[in-house]
PDB file of N, CA and C in Angstrom:
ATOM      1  N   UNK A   1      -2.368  -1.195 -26.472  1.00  0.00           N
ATOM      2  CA  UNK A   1      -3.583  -1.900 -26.103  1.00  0.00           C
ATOM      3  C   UNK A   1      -4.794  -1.264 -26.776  1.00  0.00           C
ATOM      4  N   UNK A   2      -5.632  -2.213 -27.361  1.00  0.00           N
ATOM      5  CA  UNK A   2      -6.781  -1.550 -27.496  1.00  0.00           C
ATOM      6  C   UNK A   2      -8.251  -0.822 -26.648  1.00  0.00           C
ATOM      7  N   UNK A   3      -8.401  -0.005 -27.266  1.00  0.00           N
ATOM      8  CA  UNK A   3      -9.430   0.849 -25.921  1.00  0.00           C
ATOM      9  C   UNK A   3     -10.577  -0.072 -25.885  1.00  0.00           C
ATOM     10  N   UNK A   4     -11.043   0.207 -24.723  1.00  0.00           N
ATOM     11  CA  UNK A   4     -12.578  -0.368 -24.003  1.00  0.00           C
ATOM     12  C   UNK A   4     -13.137   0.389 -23.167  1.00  0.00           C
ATOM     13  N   UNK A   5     -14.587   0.432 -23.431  1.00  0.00           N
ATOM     14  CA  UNK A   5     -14.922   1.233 -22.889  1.00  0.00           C
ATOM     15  C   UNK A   5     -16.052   0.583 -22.233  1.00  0.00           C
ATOM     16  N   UNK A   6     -16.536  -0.303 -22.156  1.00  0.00           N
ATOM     17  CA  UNK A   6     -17.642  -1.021 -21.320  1.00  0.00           C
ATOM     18  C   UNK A   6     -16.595  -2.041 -20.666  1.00  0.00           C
ATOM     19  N   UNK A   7     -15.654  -2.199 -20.752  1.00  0.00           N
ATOM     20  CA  UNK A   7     -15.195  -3.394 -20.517  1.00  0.00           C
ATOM     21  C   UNK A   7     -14.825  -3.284 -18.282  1.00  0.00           C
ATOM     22  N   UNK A   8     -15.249  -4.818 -18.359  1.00  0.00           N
ATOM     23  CA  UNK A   8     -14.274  -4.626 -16.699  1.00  0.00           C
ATOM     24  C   UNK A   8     -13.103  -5.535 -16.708  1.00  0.00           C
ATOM     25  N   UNK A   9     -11.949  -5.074 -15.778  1.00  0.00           N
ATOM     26  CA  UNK A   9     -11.070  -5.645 -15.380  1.00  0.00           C
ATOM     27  C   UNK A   9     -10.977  -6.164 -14.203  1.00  0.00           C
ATOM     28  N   UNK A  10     -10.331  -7.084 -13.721  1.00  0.00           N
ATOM     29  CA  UNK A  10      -9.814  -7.531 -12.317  1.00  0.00           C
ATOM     30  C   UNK A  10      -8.991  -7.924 -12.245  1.00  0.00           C
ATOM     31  N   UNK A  11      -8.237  -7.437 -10.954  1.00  0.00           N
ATOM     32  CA  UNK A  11      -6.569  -7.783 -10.677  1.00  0.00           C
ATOM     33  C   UNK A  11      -7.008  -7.405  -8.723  1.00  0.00           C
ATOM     34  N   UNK A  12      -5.602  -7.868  -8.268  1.00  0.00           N
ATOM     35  CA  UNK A  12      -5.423  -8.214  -6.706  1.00  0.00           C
ATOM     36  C   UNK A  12      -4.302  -7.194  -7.022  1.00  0.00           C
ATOM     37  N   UNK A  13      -4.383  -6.522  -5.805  1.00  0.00           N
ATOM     38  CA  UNK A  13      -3.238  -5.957  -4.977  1.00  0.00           C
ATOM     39  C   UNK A  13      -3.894  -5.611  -3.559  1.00  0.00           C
ATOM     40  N   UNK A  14      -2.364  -5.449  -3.032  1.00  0.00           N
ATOM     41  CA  UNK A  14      -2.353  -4.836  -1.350  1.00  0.00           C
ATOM     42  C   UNK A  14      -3.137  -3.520  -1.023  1.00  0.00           C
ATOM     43  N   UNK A  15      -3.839  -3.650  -0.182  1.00  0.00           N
ATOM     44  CA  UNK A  15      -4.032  -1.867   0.232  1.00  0.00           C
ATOM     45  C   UNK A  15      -2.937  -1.309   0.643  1.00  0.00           C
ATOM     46  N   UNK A  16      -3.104  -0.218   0.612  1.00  0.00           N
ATOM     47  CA  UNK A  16      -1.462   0.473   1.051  1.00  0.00           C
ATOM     48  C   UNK A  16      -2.479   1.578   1.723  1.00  0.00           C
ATOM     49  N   UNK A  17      -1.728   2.347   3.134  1.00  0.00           N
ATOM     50  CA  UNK A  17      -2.082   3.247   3.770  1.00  0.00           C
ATOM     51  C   UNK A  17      -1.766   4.338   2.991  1.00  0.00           C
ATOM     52  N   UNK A  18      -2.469   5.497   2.525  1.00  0.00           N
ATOM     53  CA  UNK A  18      -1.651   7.099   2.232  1.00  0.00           C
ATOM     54  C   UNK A  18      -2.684   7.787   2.710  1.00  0.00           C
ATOM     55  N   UNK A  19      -1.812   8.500   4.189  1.00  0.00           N
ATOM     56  CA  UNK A  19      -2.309  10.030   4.850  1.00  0.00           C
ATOM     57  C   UNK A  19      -3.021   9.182   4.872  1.00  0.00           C
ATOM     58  N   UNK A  20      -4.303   9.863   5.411  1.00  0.00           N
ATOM     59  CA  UNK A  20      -5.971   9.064   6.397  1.00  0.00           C
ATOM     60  C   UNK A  20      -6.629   8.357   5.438  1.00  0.00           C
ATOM     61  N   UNK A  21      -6.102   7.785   4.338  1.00  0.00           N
ATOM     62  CA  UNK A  21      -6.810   6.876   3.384  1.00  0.00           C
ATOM     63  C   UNK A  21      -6.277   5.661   3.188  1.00  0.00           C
ATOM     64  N   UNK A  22      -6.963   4.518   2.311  1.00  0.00           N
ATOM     65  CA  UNK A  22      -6.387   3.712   2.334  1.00  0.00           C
ATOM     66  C   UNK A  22      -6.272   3.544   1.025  1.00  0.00           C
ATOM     67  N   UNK A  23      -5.860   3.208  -0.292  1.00  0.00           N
ATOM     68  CA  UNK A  23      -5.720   2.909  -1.048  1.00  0.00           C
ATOM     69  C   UNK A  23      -5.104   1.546  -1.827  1.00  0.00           C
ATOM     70  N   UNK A  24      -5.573   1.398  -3.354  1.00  0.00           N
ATOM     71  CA  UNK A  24      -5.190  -0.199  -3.810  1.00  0.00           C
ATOM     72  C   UNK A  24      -4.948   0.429  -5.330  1.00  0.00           C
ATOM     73  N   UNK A  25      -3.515  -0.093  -5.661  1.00  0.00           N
ATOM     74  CA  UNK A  25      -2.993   0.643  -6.810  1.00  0.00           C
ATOM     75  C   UNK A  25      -3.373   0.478  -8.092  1.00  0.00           C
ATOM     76  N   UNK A  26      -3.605   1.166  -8.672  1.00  0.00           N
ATOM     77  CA  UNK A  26      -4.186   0.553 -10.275  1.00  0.00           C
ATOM     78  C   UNK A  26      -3.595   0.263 -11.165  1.00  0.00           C
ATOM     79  N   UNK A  27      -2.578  -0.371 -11.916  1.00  0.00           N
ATOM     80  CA  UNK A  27      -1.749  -0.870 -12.977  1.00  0.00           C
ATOM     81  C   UNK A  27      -2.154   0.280 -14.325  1.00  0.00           C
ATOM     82  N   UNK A  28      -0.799   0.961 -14.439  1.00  0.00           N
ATOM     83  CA  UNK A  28      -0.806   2.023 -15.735  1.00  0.00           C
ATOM     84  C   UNK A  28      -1.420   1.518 -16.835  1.00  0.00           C
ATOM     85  N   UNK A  29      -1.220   0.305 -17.191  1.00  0.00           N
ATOM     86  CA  UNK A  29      -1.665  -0.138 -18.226  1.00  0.00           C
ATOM     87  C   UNK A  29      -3.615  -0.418 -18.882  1.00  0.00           C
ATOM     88  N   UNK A  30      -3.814  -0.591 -17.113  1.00  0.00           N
ATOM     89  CA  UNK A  30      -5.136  -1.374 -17.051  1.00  0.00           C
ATOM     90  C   UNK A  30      -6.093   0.613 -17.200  1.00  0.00           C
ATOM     91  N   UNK A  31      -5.533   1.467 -16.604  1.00  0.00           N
ATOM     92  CA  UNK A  31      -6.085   2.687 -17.194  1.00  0.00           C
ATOM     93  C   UNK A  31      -6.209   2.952 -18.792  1.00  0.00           C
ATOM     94  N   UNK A  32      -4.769   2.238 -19.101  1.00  0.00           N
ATOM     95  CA  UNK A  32      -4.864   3.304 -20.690  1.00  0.00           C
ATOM     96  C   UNK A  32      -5.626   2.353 -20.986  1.00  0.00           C
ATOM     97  N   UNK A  33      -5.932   0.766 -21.368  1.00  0.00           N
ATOM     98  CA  UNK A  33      -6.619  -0.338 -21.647  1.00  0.00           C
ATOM     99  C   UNK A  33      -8.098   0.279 -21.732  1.00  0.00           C
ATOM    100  N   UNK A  34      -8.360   1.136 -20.352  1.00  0.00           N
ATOM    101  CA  UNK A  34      -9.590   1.120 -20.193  1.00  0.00           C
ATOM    102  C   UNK A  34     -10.280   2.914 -20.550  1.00  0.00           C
ATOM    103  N   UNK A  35      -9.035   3.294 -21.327  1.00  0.00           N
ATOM    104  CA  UNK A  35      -9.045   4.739 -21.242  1.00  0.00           C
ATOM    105  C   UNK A  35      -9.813   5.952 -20.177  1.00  0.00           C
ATOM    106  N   UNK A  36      -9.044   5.185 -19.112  1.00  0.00           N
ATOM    107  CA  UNK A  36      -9.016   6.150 -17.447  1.00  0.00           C
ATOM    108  C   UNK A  36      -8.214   7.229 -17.563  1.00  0.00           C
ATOM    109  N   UNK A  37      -8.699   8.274 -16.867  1.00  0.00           N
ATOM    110  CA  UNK A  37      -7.312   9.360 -16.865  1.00  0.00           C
ATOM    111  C   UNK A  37      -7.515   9.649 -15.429  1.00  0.00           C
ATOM    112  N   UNK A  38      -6.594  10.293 -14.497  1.00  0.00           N
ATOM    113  CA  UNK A  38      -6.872  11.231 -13.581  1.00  0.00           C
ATOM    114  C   UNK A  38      -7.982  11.880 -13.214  1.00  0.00           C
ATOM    115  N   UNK A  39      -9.147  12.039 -12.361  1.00  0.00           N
ATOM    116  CA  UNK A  39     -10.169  12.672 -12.097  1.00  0.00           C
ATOM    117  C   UNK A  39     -11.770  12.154 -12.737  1.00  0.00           C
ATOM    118  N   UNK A  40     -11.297  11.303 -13.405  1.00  0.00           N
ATOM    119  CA  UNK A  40     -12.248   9.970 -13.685  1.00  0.00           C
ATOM    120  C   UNK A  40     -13.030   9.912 -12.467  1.00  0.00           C
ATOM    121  N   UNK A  41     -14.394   9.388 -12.910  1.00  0.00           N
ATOM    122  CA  UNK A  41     -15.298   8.620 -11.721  1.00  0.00           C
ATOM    123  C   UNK A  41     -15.279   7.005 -12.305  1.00  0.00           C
ATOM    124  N   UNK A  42     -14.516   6.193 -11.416  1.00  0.00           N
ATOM    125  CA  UNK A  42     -14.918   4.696 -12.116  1.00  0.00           C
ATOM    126  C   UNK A  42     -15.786   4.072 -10.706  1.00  0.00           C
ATOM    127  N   UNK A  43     -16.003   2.593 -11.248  1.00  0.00           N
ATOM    128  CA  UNK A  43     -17.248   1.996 -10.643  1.00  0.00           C
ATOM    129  C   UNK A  43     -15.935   0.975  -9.906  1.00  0.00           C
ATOM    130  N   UNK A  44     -15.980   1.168  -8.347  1.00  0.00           N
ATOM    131  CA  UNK A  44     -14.924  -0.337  -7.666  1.00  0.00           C
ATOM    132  C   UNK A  44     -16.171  -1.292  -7.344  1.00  0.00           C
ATOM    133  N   UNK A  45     -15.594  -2.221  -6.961  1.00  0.00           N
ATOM    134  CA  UNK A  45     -16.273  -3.110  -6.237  1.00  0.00           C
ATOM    135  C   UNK A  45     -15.052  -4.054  -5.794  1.00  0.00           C
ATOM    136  N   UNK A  46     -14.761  -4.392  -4.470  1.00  0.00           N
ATOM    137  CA  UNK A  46     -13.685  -4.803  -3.319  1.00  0.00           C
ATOM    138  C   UNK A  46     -14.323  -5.786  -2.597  1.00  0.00           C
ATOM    139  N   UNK A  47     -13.528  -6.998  -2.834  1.00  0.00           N
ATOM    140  CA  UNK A  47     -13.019  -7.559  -1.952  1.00  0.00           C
ATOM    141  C   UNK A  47     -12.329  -8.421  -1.730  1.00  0.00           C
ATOM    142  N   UNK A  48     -12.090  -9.601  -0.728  1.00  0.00           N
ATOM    143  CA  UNK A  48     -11.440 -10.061   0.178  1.00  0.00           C
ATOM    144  C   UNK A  48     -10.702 -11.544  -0.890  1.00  0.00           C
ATOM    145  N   UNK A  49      -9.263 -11.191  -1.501  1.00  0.00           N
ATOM    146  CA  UNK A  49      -8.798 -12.350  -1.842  1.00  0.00           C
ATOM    147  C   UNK A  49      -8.500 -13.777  -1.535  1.00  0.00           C
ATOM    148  N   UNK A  50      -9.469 -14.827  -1.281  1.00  0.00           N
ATOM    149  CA  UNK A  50      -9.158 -16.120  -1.196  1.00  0.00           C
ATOM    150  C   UNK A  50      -8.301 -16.926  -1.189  1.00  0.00           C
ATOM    151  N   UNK A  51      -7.868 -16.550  -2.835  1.00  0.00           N
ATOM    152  CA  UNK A  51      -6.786 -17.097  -3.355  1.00  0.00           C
ATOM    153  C   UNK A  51      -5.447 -17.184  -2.534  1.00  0.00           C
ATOM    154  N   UNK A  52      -4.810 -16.084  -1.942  1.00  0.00           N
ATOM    155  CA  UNK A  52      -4.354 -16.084  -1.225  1.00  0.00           C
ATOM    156  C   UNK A  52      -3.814 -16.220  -0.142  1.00  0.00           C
ATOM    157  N   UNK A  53      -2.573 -17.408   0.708  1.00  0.00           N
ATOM    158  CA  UNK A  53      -2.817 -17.880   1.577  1.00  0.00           C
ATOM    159  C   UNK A  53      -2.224 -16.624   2.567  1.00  0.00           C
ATOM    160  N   UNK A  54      -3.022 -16.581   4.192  1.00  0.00           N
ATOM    161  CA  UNK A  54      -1.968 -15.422   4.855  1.00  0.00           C
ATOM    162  C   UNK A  54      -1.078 -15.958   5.439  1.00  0.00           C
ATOM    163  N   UNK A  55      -0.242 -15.685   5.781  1.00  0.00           N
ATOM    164  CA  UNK A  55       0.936 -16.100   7.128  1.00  0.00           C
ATOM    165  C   UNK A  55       0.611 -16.402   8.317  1.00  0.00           C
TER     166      UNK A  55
END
């Protein structure tokens, strides 16, 4: 993939509980894409999928 470095991405996933946090997984790819590493500060912004119907 080619690097970006201003660029934003968006994708959906689940929160998942770990230990007293909650977390939402980031796709390996969409790091190297965006040349993220470990201990990075990135910019989130969250929320609530629509798209999605619940049960």
């Amino acid at each position: 993939m080619k690097k970006a470095s201003t660029s934003d991405i968006c994708f959906a996933n689940k929160v998942v509980k770990q230990g007293n946090s909650y977390c939402v997984r980031i796709p390996k790819g969409v790091l190297e894409y965006l040349n993220i590493e470990g201990g990075d500060i990135v910019k989130v912004i969250i929320g609530r999928d629509d798209t999605e119907v619940k049960k």
